[in-house]
C-alpha atoms as a PDB file:
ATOM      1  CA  UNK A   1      30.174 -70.519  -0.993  1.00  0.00           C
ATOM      2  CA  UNK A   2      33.230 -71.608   0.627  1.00  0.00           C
ATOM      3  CA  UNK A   3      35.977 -74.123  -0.442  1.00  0.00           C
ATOM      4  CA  UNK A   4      39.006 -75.138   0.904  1.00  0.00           C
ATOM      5  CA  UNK A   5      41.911 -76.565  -0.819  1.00  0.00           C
ATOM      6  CA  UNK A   6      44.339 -78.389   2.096  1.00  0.00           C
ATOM      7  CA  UNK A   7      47.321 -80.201   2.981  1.00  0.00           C
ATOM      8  CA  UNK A   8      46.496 -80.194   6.443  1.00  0.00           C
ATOM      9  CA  UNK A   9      45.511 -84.312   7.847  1.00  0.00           C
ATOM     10  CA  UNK A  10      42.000 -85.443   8.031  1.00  0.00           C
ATOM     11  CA  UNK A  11      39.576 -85.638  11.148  1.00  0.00           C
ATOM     12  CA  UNK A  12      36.961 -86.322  12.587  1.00  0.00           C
ATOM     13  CA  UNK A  13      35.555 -89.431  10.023  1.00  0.00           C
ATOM     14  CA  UNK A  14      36.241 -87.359   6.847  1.00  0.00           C
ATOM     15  CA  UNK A  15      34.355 -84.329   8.289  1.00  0.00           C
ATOM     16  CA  UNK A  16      37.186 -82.060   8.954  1.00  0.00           C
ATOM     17  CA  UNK A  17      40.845 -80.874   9.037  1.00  0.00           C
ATOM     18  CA  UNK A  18      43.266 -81.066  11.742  1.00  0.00           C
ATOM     19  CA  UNK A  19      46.630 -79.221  12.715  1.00  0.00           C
ATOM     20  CA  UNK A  20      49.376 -81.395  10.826  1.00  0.00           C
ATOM     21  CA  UNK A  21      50.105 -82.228   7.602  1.00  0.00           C
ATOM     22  CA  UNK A  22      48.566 -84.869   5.286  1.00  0.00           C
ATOM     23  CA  UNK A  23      49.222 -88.267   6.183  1.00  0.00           C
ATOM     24  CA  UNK A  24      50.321 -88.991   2.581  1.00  0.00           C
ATOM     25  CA  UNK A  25      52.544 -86.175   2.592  1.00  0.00           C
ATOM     26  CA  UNK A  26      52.982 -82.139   2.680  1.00  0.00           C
ATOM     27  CA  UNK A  27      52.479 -81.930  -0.491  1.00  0.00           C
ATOM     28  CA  UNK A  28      49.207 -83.307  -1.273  1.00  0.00           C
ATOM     29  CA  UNK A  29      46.210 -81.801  -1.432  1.00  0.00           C
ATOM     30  CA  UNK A  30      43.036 -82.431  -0.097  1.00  0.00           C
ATOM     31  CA  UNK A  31      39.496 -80.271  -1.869  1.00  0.00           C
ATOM     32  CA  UNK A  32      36.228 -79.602   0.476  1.00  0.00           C
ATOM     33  CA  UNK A  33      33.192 -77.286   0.049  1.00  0.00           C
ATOM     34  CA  UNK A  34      32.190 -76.495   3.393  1.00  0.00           C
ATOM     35  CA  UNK A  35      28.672 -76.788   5.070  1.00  0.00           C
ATOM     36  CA  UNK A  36      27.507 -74.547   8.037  1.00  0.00           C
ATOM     37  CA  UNK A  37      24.938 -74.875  10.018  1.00  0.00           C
ATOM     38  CA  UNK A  38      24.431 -76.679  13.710  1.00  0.00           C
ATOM     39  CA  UNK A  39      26.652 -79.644  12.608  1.00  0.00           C
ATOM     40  CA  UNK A  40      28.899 -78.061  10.615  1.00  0.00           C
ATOM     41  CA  UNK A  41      31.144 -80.106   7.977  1.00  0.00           C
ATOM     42  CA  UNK A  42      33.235 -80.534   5.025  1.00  0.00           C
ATOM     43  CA  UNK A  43      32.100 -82.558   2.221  1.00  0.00           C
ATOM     44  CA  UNK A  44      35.451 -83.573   0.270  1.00  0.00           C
ATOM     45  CA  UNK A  45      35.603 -84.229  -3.360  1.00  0.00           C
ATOM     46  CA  UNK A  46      36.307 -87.628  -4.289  1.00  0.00           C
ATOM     47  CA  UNK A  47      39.506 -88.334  -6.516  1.00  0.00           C
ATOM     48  CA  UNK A  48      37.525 -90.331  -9.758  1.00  0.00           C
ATOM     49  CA  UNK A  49      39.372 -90.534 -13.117  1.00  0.00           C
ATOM     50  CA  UNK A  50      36.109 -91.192 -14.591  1.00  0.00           C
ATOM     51  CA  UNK A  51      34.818 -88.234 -13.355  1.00  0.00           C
ATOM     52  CA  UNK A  52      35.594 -84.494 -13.674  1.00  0.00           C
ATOM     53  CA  UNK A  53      38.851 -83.437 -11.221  1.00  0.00           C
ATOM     54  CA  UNK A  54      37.694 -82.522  -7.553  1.00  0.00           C
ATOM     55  CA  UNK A  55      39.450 -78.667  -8.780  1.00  0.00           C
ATOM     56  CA  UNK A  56      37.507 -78.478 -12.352  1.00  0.00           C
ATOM     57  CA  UNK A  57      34.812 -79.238 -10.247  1.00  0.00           C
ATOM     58  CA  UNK A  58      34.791 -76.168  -7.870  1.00  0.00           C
ATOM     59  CA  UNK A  59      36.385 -73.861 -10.465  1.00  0.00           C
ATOM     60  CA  UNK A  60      32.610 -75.002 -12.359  1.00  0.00           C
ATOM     61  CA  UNK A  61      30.871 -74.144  -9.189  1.00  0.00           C
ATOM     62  CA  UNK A  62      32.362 -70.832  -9.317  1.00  0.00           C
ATOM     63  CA  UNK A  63      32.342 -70.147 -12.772  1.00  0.00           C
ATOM     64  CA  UNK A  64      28.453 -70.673 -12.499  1.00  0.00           C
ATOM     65  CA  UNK A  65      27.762 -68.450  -9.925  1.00  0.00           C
ATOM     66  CA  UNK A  66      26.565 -64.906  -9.867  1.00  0.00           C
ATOM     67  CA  UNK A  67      29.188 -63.280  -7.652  1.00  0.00           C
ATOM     68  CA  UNK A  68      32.940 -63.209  -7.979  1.00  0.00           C
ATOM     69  CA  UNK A  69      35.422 -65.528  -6.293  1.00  0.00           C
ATOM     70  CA  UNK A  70      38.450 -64.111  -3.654  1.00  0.00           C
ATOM     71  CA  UNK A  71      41.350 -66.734  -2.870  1.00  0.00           C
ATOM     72  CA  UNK A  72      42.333 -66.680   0.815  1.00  0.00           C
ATOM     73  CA  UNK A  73      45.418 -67.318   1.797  1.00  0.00           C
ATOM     74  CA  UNK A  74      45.525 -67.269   6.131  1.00  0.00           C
ATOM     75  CA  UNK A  75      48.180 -66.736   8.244  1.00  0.00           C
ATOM     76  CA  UNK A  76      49.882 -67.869  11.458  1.00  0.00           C
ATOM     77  CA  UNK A  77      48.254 -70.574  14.636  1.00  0.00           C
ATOM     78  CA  UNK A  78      45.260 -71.344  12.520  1.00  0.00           C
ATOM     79  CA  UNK A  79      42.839 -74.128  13.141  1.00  0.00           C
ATOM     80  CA  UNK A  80      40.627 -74.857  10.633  1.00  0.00           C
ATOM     81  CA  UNK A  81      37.506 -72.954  12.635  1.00  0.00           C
ATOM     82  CA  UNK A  82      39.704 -69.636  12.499  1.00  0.00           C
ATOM     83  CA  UNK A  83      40.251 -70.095   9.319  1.00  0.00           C
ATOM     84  CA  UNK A  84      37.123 -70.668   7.774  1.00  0.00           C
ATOM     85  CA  UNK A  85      35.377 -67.360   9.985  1.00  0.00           C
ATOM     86  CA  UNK A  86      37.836 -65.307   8.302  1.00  0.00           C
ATOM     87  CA  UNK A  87      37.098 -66.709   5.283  1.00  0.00           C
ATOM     88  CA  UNK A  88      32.921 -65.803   6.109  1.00  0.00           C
ATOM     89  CA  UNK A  89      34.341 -62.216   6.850  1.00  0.00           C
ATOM     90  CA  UNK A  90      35.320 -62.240   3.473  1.00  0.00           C
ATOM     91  CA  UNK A  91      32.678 -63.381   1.662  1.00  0.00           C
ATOM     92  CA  UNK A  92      30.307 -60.863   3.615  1.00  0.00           C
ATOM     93  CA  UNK A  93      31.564 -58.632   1.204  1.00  0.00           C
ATOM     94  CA  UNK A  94      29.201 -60.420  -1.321  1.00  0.00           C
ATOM     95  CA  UNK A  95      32.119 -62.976  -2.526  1.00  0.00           C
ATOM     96  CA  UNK A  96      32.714 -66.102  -2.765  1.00  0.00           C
ATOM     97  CA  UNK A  97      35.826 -67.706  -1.493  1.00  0.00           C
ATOM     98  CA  UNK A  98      38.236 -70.168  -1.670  1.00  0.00           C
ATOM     99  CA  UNK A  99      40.962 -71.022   0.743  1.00  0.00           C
ATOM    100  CA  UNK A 100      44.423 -72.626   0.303  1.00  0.00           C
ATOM    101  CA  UNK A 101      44.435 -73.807   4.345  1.00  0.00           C
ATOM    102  CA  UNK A 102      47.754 -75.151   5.877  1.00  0.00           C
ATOM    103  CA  UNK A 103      48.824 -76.412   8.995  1.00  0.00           C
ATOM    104  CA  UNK A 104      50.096 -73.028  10.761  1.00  0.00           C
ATOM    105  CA  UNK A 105      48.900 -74.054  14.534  1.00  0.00           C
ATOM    106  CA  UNK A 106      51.806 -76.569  15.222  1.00  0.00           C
ATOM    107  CA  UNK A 107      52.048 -76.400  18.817  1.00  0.00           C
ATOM    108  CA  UNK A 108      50.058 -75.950  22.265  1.00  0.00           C
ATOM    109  CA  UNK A 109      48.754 -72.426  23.382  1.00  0.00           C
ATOM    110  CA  UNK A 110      49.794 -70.161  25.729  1.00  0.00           C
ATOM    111  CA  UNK A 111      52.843 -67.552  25.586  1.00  0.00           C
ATOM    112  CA  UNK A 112      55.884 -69.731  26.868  1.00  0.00           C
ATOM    113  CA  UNK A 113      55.429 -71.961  23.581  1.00  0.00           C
ATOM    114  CA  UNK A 114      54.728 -68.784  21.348  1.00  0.00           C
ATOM    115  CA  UNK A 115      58.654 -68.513  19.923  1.00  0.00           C
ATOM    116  CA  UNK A 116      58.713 -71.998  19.045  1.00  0.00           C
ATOM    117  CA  UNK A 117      55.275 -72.589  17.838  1.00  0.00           C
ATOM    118  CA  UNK A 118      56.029 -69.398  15.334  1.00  0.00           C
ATOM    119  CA  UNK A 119      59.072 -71.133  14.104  1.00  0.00           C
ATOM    120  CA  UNK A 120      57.824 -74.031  13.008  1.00  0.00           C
ATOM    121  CA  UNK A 121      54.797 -72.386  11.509  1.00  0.00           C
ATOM    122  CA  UNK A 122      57.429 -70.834   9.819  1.00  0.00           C
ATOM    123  CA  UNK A 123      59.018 -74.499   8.626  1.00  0.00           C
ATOM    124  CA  UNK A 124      55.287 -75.723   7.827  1.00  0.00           C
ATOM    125  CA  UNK A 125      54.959 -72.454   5.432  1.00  0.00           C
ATOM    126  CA  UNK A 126      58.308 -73.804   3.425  1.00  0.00           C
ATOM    127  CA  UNK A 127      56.968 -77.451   3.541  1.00  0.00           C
ATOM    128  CA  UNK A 128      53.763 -76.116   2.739  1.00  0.00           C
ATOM    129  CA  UNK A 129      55.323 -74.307  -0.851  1.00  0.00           C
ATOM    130  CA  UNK A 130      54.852 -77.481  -2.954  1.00  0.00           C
ATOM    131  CA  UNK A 131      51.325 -77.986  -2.279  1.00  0.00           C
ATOM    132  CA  UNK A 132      50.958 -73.839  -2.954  1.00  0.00           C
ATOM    133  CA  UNK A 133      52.229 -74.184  -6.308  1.00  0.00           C
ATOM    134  CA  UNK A 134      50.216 -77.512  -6.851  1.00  0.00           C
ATOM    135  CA  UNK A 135      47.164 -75.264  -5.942  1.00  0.00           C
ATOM    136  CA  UNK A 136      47.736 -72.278  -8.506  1.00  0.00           C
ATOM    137  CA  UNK A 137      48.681 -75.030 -11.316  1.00  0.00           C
ATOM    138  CA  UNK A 138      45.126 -75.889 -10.607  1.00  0.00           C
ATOM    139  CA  UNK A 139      43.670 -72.830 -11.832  1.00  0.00           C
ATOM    140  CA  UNK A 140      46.442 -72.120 -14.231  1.00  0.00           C
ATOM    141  CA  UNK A 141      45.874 -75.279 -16.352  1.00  0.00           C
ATOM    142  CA  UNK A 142      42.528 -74.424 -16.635  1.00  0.00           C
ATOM    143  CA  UNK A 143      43.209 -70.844 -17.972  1.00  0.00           C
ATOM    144  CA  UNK A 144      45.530 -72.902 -20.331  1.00  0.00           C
ATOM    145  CA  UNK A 145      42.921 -75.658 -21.622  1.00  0.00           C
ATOM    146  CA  UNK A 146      39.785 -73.215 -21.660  1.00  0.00           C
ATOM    147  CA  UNK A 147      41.225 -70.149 -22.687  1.00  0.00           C
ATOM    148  CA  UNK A 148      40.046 -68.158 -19.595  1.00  0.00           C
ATOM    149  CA  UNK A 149      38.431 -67.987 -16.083  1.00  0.00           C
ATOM    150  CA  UNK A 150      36.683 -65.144 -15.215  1.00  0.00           C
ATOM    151  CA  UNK A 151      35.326 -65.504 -11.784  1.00  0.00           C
ATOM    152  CA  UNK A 152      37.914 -66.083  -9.761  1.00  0.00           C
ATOM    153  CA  UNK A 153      40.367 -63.277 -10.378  1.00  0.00           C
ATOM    154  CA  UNK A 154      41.581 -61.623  -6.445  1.00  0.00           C
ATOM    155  CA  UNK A 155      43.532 -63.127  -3.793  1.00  0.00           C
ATOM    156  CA  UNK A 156      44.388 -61.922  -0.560  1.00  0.00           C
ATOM    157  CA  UNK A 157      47.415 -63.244   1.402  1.00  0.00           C
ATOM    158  CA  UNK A 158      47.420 -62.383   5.427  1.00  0.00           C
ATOM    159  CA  UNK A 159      50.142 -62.410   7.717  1.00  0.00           C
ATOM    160  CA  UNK A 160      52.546 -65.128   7.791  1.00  0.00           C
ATOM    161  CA  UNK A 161      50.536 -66.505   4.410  1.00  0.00           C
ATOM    162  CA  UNK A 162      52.749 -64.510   2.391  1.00  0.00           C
ATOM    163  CA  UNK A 163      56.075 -66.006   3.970  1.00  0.00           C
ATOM    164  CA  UNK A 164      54.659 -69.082   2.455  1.00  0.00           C
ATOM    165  CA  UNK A 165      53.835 -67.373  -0.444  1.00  0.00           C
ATOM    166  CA  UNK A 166      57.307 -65.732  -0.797  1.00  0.00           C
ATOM    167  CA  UNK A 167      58.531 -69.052  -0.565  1.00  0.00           C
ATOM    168  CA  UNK A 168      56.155 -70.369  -3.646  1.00  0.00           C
ATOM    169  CA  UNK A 169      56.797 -67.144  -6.017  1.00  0.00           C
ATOM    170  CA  UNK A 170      60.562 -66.978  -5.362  1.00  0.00           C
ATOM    171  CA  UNK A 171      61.198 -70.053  -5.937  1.00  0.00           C
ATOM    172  CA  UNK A 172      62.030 -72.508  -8.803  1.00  0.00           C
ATOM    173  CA  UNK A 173      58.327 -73.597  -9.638  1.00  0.00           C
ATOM    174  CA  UNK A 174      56.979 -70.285 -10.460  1.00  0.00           C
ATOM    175  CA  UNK A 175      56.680 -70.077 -13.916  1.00  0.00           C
ATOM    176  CA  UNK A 176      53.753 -67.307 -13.310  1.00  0.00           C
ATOM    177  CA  UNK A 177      50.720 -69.367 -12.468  1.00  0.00           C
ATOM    178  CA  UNK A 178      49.210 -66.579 -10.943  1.00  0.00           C
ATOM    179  CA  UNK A 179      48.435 -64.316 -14.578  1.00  0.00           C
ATOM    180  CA  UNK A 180      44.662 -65.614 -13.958  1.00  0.00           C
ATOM    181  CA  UNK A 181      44.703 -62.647 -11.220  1.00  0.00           C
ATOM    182  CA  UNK A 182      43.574 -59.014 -11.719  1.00  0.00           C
ATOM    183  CA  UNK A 183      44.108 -58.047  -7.928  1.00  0.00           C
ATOM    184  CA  UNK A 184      46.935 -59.680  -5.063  1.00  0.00           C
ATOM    185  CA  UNK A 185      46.565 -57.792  -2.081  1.00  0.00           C
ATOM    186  CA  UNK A 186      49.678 -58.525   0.305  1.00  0.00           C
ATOM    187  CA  UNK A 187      47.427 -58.130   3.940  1.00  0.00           C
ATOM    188  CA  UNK A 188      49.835 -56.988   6.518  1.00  0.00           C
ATOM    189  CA  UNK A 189      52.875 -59.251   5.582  1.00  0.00           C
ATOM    190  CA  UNK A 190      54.743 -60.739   8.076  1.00  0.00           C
ATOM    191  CA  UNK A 191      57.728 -61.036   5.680  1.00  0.00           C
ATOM    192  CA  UNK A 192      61.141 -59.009   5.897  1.00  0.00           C
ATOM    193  CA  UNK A 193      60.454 -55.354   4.413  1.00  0.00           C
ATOM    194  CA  UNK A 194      63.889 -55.106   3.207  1.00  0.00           C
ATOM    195  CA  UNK A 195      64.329 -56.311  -0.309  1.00  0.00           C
ATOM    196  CA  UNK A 196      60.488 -57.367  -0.793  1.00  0.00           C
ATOM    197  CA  UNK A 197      60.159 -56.612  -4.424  1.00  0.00           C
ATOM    198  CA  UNK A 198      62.702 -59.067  -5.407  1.00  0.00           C
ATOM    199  CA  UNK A 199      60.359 -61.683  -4.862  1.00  0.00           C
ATOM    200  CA  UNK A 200      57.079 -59.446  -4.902  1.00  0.00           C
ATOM    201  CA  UNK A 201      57.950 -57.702  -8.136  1.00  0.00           C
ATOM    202  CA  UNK A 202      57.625 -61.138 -10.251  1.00  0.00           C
ATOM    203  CA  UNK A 203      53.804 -60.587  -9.669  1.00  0.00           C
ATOM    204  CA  UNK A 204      53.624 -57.899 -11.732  1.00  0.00           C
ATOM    205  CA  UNK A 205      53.628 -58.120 -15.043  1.00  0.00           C
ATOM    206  CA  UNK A 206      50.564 -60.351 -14.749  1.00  0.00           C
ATOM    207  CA  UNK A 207      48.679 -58.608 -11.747  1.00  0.00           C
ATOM    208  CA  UNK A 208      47.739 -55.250 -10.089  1.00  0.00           C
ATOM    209  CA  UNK A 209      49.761 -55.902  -6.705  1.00  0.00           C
ATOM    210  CA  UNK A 210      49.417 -53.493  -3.489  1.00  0.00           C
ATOM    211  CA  UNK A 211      50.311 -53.902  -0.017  1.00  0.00           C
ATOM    212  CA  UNK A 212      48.983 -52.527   3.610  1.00  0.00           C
ATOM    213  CA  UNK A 213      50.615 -51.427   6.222  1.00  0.00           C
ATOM    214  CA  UNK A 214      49.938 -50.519   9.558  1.00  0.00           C
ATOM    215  CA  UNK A 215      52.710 -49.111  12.004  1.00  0.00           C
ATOM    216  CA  UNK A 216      50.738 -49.999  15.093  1.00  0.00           C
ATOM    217  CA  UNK A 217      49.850 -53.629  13.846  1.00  0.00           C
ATOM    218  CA  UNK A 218      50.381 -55.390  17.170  1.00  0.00           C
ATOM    219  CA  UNK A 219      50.893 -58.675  15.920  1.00  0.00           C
ATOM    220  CA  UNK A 220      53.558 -57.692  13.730  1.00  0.00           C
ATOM    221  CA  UNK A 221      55.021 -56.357  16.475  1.00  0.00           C
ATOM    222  CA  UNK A 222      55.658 -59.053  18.121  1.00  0.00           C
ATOM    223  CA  UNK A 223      57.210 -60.988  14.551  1.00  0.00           C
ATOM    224  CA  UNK A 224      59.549 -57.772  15.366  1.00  0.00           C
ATOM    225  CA  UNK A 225      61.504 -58.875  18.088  1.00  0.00           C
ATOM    226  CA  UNK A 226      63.059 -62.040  16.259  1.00  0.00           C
ATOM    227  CA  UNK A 227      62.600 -60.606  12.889  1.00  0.00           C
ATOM    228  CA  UNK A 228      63.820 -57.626  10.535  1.00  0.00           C
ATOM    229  CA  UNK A 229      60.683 -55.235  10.022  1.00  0.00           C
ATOM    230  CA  UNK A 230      58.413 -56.591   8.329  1.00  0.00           C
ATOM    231  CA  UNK A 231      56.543 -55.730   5.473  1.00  0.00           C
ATOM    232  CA  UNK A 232      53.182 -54.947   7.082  1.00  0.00           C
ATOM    233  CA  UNK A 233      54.652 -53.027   9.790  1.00  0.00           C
ATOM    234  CA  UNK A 234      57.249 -49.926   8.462  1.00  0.00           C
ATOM    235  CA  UNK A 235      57.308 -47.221   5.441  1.00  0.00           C
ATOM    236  CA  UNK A 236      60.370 -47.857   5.557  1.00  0.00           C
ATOM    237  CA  UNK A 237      61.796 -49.732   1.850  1.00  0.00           C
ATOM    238  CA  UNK A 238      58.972 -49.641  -0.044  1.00  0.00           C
ATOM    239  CA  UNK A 239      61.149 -49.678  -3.267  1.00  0.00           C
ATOM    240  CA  UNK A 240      58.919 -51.737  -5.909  1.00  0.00           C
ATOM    241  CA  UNK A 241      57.824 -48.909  -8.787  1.00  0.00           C
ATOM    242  CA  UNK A 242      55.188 -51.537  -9.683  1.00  0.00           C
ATOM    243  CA  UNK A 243      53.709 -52.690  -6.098  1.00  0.00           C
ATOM    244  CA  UNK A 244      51.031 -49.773  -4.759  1.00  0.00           C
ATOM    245  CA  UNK A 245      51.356 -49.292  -0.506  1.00  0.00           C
ATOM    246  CA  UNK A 246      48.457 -48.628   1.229  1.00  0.00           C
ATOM    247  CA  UNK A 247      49.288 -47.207   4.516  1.00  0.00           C
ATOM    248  CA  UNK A 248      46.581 -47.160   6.888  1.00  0.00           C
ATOM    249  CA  UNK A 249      48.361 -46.204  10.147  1.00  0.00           C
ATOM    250  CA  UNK A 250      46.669 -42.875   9.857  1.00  0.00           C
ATOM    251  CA  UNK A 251      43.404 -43.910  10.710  1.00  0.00           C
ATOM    252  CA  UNK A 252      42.821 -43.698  14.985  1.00  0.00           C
ATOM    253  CA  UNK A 253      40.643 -47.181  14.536  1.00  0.00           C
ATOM    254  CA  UNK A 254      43.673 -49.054  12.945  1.00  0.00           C
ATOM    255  CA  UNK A 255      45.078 -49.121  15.861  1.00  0.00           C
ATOM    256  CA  UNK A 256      47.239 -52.003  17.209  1.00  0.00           C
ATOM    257  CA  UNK A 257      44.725 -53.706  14.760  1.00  0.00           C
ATOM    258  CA  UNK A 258      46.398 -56.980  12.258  1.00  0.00           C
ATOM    259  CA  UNK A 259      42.739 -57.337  10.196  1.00  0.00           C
ATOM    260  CA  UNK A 260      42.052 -54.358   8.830  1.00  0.00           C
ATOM    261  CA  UNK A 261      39.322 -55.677   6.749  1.00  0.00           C
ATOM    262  CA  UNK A 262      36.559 -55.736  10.266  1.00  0.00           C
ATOM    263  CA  UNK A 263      35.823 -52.937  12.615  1.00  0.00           C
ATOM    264  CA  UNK A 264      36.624 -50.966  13.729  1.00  0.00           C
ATOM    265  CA  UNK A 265      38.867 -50.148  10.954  1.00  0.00           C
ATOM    266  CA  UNK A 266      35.723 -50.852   7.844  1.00  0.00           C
ATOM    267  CA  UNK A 267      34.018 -48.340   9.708  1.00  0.00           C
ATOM    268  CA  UNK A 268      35.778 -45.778   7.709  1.00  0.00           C
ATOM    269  CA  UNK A 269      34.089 -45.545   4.561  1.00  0.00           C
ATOM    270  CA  UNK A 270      36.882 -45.421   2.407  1.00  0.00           C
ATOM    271  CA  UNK A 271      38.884 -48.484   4.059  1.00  0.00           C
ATOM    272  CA  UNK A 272      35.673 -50.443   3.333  1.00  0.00           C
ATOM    273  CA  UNK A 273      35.897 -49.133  -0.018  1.00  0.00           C
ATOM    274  CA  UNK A 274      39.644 -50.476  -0.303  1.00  0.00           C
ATOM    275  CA  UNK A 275      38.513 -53.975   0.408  1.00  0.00           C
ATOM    276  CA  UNK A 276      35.643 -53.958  -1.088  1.00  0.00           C
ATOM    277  CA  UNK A 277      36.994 -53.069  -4.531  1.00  0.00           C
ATOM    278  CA  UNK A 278      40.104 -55.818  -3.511  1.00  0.00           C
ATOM    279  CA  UNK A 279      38.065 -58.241  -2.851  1.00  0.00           C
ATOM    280  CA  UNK A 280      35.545 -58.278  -6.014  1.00  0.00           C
ATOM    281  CA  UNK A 281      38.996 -57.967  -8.224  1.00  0.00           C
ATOM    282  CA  UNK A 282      38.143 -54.441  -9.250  1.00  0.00           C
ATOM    283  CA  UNK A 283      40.710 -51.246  -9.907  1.00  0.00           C
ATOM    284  CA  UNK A 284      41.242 -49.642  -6.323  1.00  0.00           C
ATOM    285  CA  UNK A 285      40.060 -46.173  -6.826  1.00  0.00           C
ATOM    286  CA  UNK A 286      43.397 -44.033  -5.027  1.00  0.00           C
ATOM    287  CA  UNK A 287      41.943 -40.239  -5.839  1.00  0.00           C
ATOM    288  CA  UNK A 288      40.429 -40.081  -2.478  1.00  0.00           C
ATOM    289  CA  UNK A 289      43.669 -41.087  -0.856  1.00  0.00           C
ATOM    290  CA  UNK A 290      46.389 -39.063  -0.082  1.00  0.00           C
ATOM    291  CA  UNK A 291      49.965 -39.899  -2.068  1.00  0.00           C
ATOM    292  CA  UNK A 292      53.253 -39.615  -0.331  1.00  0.00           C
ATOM    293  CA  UNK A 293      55.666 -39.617  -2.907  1.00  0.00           C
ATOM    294  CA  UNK A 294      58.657 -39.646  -0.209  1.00  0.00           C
ATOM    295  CA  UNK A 295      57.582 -42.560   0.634  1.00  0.00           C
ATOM    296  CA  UNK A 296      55.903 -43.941  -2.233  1.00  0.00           C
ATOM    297  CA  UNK A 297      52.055 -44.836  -0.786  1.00  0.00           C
ATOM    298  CA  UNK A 298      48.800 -43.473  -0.821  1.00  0.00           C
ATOM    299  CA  UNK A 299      47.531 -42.803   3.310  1.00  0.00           C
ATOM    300  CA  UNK A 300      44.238 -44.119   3.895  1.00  0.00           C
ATOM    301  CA  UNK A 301      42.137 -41.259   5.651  1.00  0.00           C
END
């Protein structure tokens, strides 16, 4: 099963989820379970006081079924169709998921529009921070009225999702709605490296927190040339005593790659491993890894 939870506008008579913001506003949210198939949809949950809440409603869903639930947070120029075939990447991994989808594709294609189209993606991820937080009260108020939720305990933040996410957890509405998790995995972060953990580091005393990085990431490469390193991208400052780095830049099919969670790089059986174990929110096993205590990661091999 998939899910999305959006403040990206409506389209398409109520079937699907365009590139701007909600028409009542970036902070308001919008809850669909999608539908594949031929004439593929999304059926959106009606807002009925005399009914249960659109988000008690999925968190039921999941709580009911059999396999565990990942949160997906995407990154930069995604449409909703990019978005949701990551999201079936995922839950290939026998998951379900649920996605927290904003509008990160503000502009037209092609590479003399790239620098500006990144920079308001950029805006959209601060204007997006509100509806973030909004989206973890969700499942934090129902940790707080039923006493626990036990399905839905990983999330995975790619790219230019944790910007927005850096912007939600370092900022004056976190109050650590996030406690629900056992695993955040920090996917090739296109956030400054420098001075991470004082933002990062508020995750953990609820959560087991690790990062990857990937030297050759291409994408990130190109966040390089108007950016500090980023996160995702350098062993350089990886200061946080509490956050585990996962460097995979030693493996020849990383290469140049930004998803290291397809193949080539899943070919290697224990990078598969890694996201498996991320994924269904269990305790990455690091013995078969090698630890670099110079510069404080484990090398995938």
């Amino acid at each position: 099963m998939i899910f999305i939870f959006s403040n990206r506008n409506i389209i398409n008579n109520n079937t699907w989820l365009g590139d701007d913001f909600n028409e009542q506003g970036n902070e308001n949210m919008r809850i669909a379970k999608y539908v594949g198939g031929i004439n593929a949809r999304l059926n959106f949950y009606e807002e009925n006081q005399a009914q249960t809440l659109p988000s008690e409603q999925v968190i039921h869903a999941l709580e009911q079924s059999d396999k565990p639930c990942c949160i997906f947070i995407h990154g930069y120029n995604q449409s909703l169709q990019k978005n949701i075939d990551k999201c079936k990447e995922i839950e290939s991994f026998g998951v379900n998921v649920v996605a927290f989808s904003w509008p990160s594709n503000p502009g037209p294609a092609g590479w003399v529009w790239k620098l500006k189209e990144y920079k308001r993606a950029r805006q959209n991820a601060t204007r997006s921070s509100v509806a973030l937080e909004r989206f973890f009260d969700k499942f934090n108020d129902h940790v707080l009225s039923s006493g626990q939720i036990s399905n839905i305990q990983s999330l995975v933040v790619h790219s230019l999702g944790n910007y927005l996410f850096q912007s939600f957890v370092g900022g004056v509405g976190f109050a650590g709605q996030t406690a629900f998790l056992k695993n955040i995995l920090l996917h090739q972060a296109d956030v400054d490296s420098l001075n991470h953990e004082h933002w990062a580091d508020k995750l953990i005393p609820y959560s087991r927190v690790m990062a990857t990085i990937n030297e050759t990431d291409d994408v990130l490469d190109v966040s390089d040339i108007i950016n500090p390193d980023r996160l995702g991208n350098t062993l350089q400052n990886l200061n946080s005593a509490g956050i585990s780095y996962f460097n995979f830049g030693q493996l020849n099919d990383a290469d140049d790659q930004h998803r290291l969670w397809i193949a080539p790089v899943i070919d290697n059986l224990n990078a598969k491993l890694f996201f498996t174990e991320i994924f269904n929110a269990k305790n990455v096993k690091t013995g078969h890894f090698n630890y670099d205590s110079g510069r404080n990661c484990y090398h995938v091999k």
